[in-house]
N, C-alpha and C. Protein backbone atom coordinates (compact mmCIF):
# COMPACT_ATOMS: atom_id res chain seq x y z
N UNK A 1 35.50 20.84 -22.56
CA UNK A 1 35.34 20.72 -21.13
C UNK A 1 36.59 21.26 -20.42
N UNK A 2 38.01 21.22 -20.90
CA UNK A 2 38.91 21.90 -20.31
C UNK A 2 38.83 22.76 -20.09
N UNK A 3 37.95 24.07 -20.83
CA UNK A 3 38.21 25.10 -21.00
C UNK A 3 37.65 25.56 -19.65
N UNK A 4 36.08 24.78 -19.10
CA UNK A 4 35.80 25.05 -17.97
C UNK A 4 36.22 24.86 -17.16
N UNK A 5 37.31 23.82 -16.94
CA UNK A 5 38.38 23.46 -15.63
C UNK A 5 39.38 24.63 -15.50
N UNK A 6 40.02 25.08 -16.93
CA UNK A 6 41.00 25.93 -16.97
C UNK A 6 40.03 27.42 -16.73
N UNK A 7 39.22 27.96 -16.92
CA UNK A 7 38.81 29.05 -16.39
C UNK A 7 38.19 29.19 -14.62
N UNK A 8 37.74 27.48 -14.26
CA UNK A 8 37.51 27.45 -12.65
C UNK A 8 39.24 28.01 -11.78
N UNK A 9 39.66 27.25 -12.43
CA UNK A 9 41.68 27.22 -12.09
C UNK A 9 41.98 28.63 -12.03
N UNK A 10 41.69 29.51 -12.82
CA UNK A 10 42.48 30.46 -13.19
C UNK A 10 41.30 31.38 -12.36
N UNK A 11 40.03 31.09 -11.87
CA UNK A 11 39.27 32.46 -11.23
C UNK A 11 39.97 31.76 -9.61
N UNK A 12 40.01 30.45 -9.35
CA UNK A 12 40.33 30.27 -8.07
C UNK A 12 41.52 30.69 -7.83
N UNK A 13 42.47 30.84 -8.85
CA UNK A 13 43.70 31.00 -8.12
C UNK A 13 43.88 32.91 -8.20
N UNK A 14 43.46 33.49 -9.00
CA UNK A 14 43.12 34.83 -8.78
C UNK A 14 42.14 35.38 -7.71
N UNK A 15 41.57 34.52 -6.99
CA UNK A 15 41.08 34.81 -5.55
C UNK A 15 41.51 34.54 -4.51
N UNK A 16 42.68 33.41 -4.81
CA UNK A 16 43.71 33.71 -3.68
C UNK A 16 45.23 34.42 -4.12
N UNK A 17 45.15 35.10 -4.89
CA UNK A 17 45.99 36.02 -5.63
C UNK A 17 47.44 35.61 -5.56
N UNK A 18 47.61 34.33 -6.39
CA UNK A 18 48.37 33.17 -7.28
C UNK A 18 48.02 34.06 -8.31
N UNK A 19 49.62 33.84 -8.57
CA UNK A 19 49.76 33.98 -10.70
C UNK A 19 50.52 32.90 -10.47
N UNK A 20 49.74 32.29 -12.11
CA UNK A 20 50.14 31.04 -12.77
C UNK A 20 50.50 31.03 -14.25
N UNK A 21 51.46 30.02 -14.16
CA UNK A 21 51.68 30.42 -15.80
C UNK A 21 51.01 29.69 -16.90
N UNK A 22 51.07 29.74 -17.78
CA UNK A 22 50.01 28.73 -18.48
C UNK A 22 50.14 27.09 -18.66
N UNK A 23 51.33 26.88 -18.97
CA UNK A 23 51.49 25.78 -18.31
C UNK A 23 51.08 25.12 -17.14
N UNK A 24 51.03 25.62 -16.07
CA UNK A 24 50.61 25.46 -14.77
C UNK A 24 49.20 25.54 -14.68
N UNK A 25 48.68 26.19 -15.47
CA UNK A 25 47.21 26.78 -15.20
C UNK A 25 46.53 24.98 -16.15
N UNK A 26 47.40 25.08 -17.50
CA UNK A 26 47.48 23.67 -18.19
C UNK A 26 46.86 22.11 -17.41
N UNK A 27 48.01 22.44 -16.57
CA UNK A 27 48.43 21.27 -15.80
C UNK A 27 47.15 21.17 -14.90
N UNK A 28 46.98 21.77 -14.07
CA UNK A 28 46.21 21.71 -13.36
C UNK A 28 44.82 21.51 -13.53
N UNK A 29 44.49 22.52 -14.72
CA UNK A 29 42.89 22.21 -14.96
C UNK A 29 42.50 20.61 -15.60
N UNK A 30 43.79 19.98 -16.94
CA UNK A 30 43.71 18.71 -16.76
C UNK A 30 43.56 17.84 -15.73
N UNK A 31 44.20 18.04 -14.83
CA UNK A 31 44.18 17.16 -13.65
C UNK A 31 42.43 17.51 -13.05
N UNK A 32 42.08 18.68 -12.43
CA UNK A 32 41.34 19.09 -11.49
C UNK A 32 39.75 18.13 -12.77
N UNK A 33 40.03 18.35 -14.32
CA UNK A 33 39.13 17.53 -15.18
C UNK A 33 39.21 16.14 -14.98
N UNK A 34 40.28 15.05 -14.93
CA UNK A 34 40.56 13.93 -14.91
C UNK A 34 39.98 13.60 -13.45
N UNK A 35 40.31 14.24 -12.30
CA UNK A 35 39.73 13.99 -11.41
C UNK A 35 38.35 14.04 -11.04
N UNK A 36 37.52 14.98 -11.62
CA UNK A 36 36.02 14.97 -11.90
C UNK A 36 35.66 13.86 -12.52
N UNK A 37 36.10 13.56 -13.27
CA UNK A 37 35.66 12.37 -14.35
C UNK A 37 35.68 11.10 -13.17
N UNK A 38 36.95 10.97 -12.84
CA UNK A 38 37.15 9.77 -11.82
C UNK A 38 36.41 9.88 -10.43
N UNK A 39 35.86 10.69 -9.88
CA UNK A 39 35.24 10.50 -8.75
C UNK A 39 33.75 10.27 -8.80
N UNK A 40 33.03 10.83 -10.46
CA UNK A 40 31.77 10.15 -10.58
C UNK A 40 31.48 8.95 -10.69
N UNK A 41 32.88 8.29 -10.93
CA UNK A 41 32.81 6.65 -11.03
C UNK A 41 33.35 6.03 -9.75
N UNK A 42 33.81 6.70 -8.83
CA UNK A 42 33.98 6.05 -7.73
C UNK A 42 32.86 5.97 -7.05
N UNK A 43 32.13 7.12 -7.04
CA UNK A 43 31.11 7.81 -6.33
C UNK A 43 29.56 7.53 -6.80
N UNK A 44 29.62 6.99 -7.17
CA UNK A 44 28.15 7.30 -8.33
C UNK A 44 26.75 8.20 -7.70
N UNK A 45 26.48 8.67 -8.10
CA UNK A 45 25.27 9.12 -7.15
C UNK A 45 23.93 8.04 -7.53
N UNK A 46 22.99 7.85 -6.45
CA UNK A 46 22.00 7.17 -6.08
C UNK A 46 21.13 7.41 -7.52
N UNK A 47 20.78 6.32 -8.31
CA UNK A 47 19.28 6.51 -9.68
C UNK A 47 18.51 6.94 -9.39
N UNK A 48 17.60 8.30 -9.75
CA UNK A 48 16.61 8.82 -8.99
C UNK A 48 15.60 7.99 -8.91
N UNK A 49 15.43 6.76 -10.38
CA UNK A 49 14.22 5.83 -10.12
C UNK A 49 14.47 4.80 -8.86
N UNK A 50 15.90 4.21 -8.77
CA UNK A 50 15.94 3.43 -7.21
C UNK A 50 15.64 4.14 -6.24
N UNK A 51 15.64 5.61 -6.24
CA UNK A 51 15.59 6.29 -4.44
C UNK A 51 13.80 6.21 -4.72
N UNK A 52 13.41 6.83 -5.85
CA UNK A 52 11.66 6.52 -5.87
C UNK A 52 11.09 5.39 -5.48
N UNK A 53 11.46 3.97 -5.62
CA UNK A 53 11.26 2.86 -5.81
C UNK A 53 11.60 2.77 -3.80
N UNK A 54 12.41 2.89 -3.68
CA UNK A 54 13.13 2.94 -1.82
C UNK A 54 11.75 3.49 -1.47
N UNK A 55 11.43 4.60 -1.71
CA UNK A 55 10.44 5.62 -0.71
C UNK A 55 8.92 4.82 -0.90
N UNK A 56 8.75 4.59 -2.18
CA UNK A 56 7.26 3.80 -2.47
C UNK A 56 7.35 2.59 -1.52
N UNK A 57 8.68 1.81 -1.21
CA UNK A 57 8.48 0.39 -0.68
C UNK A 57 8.30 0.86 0.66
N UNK A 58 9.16 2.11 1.20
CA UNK A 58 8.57 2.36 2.58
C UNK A 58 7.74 3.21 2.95
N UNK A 59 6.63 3.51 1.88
CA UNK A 59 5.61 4.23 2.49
C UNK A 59 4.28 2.60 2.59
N UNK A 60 4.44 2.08 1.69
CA UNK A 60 3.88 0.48 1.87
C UNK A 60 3.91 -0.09 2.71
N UNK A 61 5.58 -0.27 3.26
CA UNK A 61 5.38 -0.95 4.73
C UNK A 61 5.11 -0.29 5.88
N UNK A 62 5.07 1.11 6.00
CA UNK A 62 4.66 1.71 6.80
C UNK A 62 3.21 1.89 6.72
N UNK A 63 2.37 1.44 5.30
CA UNK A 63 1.09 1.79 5.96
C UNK A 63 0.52 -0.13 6.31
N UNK A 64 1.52 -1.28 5.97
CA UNK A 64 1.04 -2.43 6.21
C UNK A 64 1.58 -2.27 7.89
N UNK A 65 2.25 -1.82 8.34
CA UNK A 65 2.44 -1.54 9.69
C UNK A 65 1.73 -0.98 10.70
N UNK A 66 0.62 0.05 10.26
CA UNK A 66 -0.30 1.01 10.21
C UNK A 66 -1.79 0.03 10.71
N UNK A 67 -1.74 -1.05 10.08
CA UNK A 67 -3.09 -1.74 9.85
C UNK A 67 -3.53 -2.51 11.09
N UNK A 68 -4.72 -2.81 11.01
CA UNK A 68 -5.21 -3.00 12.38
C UNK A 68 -6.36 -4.11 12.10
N UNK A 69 -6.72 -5.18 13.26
CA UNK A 69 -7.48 -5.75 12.95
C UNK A 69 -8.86 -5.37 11.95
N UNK A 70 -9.73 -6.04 11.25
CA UNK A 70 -11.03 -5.59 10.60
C UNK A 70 -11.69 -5.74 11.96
N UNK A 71 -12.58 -5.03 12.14
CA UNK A 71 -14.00 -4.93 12.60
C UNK A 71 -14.80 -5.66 12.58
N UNK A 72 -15.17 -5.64 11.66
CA UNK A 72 -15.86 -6.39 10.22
C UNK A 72 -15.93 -7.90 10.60
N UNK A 73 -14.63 -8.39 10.20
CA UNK A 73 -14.72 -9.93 10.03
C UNK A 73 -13.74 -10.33 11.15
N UNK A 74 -13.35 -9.37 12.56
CA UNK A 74 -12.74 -9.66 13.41
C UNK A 74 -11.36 -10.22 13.63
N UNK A 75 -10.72 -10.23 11.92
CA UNK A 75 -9.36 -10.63 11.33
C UNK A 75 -9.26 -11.87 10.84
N UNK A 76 -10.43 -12.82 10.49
CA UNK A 76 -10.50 -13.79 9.75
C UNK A 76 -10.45 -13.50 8.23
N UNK A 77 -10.95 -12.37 7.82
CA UNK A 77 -10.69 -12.17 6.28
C UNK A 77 -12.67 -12.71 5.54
N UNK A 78 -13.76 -13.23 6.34
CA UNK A 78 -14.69 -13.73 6.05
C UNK A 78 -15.68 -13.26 6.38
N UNK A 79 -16.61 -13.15 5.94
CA UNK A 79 -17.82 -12.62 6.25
C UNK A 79 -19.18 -13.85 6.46
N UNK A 80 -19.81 -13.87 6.97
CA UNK A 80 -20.89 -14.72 7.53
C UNK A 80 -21.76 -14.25 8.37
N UNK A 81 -22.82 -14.49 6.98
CA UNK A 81 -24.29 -14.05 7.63
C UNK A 81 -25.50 -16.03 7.43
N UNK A 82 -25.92 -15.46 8.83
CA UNK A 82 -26.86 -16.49 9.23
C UNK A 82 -28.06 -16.22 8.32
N UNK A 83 -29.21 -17.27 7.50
CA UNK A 83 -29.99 -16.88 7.23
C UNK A 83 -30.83 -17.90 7.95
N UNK A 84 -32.29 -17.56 7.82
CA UNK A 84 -32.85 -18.67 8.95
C UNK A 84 -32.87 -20.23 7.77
N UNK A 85 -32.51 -20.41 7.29
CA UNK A 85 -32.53 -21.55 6.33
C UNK A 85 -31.35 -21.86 5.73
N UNK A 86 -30.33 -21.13 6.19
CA UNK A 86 -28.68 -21.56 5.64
C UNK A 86 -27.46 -20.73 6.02
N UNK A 87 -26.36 -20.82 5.89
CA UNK A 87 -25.53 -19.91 6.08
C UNK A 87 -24.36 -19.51 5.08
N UNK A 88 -24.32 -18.17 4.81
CA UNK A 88 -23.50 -17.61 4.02
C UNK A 88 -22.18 -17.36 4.23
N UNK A 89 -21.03 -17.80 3.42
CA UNK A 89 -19.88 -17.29 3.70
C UNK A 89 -19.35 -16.47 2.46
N UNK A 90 -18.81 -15.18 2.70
CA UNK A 90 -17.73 -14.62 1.58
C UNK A 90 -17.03 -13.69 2.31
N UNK A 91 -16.31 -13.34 1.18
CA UNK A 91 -14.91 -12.51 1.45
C UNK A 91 -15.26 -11.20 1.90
N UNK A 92 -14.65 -10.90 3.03
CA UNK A 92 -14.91 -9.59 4.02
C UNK A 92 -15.24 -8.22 2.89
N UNK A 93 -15.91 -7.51 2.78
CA UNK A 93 -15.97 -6.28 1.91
C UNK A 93 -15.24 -5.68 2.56
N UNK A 94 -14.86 -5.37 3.66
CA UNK A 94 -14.50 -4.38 4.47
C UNK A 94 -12.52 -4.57 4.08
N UNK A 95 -12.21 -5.50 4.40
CA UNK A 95 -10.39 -5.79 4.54
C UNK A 95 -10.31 -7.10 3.20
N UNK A 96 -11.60 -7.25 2.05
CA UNK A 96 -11.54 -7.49 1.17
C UNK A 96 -10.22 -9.40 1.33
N UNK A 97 -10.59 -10.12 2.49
CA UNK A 97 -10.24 -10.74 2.75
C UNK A 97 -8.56 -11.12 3.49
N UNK A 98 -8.46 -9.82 3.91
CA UNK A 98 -7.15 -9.69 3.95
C UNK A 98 -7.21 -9.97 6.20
N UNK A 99 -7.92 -9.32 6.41
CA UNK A 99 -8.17 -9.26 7.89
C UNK A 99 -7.74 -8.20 8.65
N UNK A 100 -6.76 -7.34 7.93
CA UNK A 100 -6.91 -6.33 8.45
C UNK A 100 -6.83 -4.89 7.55
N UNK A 101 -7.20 -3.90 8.30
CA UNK A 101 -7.16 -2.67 7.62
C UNK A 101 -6.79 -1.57 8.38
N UNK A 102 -6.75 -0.04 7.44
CA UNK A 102 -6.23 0.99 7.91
C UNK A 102 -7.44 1.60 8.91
N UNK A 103 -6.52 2.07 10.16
CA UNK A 103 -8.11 2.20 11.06
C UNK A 103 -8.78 3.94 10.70
């Protein structure tokens, strides 16, 4: 891995047209390496599965935000039909007892 610090070192400083000696060129690419190393641990970058996990929870609450009374069961979550000899109750098909849905 030095070798890629010490060849970044040595094209940057030949583009700002620095001569370095090897020692120096040494020195530096250790360091410019040690410091890479240490700023991924200061820094960490975000788990791509937590930022997935972030976006799924807010596309969820944005579509439970989205939702709107049922129709259906008028936001009770129930369904009830009269028959002439009794009456039926069950769970809304429509918002599946929930009371509301996406309009």
């Amino acid at each position: 891995m030095t070798d890629y610090w010490t060849e970044c070192i040595e094209t940057a400083a030949d583009e700002c047209g620095l001569l370095l000696t090897a020692e120096q060129l040494e020195c530096l690419a250790g360091a410019a390496e040690s410091g890479h190393q240490y700023y991924g641990q200061a820094y960490p970058s975000p788990s791509p599965s937590l930022d997935t996990e972030t976006e799924r929870l807010r596309r969820e609450l944005k579509q439970e935000r989205d939702k709107v009374m049922c129709p259906e069961c008028r936001g009770t979550g129930v369904e009830i039909v009269y028959f002439s000899d009794r009456v039926s109750r069950s769970e809304c098909y429509r918002c599946r007892g929930k009371g509301r849905v996406l309009p």
